[in-house]
C-alpha atoms as a PDB file:
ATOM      1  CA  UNK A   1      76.363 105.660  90.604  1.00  0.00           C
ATOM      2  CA  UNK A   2      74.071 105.216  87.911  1.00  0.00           C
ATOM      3  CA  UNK A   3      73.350 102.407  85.640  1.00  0.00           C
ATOM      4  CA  UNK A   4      74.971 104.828  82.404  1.00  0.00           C
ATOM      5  CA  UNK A   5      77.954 105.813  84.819  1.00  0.00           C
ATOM      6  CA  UNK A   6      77.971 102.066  85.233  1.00  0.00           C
ATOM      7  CA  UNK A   7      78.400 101.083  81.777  1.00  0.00           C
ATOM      8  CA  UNK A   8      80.632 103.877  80.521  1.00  0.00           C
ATOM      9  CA  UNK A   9      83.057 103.001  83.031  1.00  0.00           C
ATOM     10  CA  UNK A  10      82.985  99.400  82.024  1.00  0.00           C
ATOM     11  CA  UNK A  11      83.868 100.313  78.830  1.00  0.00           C
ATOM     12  CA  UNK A  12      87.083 102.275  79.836  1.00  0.00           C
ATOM     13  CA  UNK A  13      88.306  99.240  81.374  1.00  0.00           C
ATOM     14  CA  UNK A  14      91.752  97.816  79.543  1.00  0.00           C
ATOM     15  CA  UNK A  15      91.428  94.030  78.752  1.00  0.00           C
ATOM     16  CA  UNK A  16      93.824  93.207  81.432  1.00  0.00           C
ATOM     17  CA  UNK A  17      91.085  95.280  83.943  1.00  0.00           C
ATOM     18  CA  UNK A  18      88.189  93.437  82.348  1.00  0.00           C
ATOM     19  CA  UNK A  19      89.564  90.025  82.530  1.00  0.00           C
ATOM     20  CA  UNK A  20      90.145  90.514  86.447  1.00  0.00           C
ATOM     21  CA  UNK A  21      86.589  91.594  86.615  1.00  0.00           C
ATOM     22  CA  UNK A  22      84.819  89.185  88.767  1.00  0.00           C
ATOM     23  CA  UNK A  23      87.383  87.522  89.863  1.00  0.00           C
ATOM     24  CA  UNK A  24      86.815  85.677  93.151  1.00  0.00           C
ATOM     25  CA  UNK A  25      83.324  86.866  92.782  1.00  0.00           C
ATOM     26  CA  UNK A  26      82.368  85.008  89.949  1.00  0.00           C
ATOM     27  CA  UNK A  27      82.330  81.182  88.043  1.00  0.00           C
ATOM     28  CA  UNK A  28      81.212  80.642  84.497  1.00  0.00           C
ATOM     29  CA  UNK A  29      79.795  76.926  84.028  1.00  0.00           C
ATOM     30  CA  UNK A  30      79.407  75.700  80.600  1.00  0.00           C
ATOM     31  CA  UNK A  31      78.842  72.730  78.902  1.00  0.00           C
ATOM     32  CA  UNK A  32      81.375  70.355  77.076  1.00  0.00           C
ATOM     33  CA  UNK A  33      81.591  66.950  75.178  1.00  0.00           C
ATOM     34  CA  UNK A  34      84.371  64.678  76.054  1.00  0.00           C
ATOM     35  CA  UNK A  35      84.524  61.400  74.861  1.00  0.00           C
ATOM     36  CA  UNK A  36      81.027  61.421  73.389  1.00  0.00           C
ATOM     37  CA  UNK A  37      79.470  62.558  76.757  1.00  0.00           C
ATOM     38  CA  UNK A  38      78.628  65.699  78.117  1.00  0.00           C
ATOM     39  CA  UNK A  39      80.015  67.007  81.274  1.00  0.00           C
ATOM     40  CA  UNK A  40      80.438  71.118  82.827  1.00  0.00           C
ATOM     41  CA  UNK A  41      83.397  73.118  82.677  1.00  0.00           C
ATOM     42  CA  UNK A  42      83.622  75.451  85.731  1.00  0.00           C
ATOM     43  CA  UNK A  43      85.993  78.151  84.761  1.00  0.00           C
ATOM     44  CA  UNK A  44      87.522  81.194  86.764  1.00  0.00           C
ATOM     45  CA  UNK A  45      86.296  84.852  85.863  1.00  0.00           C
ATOM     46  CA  UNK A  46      89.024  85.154  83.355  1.00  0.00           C
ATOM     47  CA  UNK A  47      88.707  81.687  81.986  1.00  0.00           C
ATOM     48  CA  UNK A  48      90.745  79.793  83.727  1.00  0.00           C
ATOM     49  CA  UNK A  49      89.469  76.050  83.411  1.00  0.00           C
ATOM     50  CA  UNK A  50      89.264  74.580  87.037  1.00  0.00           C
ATOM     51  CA  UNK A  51      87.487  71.881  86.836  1.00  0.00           C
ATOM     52  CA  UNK A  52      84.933  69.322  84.904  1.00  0.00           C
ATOM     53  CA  UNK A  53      81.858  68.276  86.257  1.00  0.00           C
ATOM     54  CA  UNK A  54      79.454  65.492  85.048  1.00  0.00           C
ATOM     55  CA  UNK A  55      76.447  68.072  85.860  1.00  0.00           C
ATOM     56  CA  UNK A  56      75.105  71.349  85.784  1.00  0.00           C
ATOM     57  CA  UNK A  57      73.677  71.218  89.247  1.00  0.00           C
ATOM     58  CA  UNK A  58      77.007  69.852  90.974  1.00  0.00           C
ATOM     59  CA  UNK A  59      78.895  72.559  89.448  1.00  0.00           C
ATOM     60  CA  UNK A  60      76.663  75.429  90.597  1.00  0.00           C
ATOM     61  CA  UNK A  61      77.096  73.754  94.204  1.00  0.00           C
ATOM     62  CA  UNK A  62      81.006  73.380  93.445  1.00  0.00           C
ATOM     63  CA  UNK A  63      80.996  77.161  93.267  1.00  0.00           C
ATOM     64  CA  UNK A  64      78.996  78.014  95.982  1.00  0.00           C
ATOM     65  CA  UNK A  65      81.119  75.808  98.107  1.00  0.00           C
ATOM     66  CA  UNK A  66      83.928  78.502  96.930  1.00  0.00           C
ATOM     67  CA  UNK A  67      81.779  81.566  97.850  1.00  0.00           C
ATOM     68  CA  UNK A  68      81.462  81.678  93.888  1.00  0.00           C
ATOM     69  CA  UNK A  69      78.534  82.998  91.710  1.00  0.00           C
ATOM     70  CA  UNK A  70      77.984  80.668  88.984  1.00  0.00           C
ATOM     71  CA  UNK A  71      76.896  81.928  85.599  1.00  0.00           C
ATOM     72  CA  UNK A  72      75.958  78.780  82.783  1.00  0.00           C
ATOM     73  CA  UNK A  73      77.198  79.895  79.189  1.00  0.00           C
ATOM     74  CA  UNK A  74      75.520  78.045  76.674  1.00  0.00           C
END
């Protein structure tokens, strides 16, 4: 399939369809300030919060461990 068969099927996807997209496959790691300090959320493909991490580099492992891509959000 090609990269514009690619996309144009994306964008046929419902939300429901799109949320689930990645899941299992994918973690999104971004950063947060609690308390005045700054730690990383590590959140499921559909946003599901799973976790807070007090670094970047220890979530990326904490998803790995998990057979988990991480992607950082800024």
């Amino acid at each position: 399939m090609k990269l514009n068969e690619q996309l144009e099927l994306l964008k046929t996807l419902s939300p429901q369809a799109f949320l689930a997209f990645g899941m299992g496959q994918v973690a999104y790691v971004r950063p947060v300030t609690i308390n005045n300090q700054q730690v990383f959320s590590l959140h499921a493909a559909d946003g599901t919060a799973l976790t807070l991490v007090d670094s970047l580099e220890g979530a990326c492992a904490l998803a790995r461990q998990n057979d988990l891509d991480a992607v950082t959000l800024q």
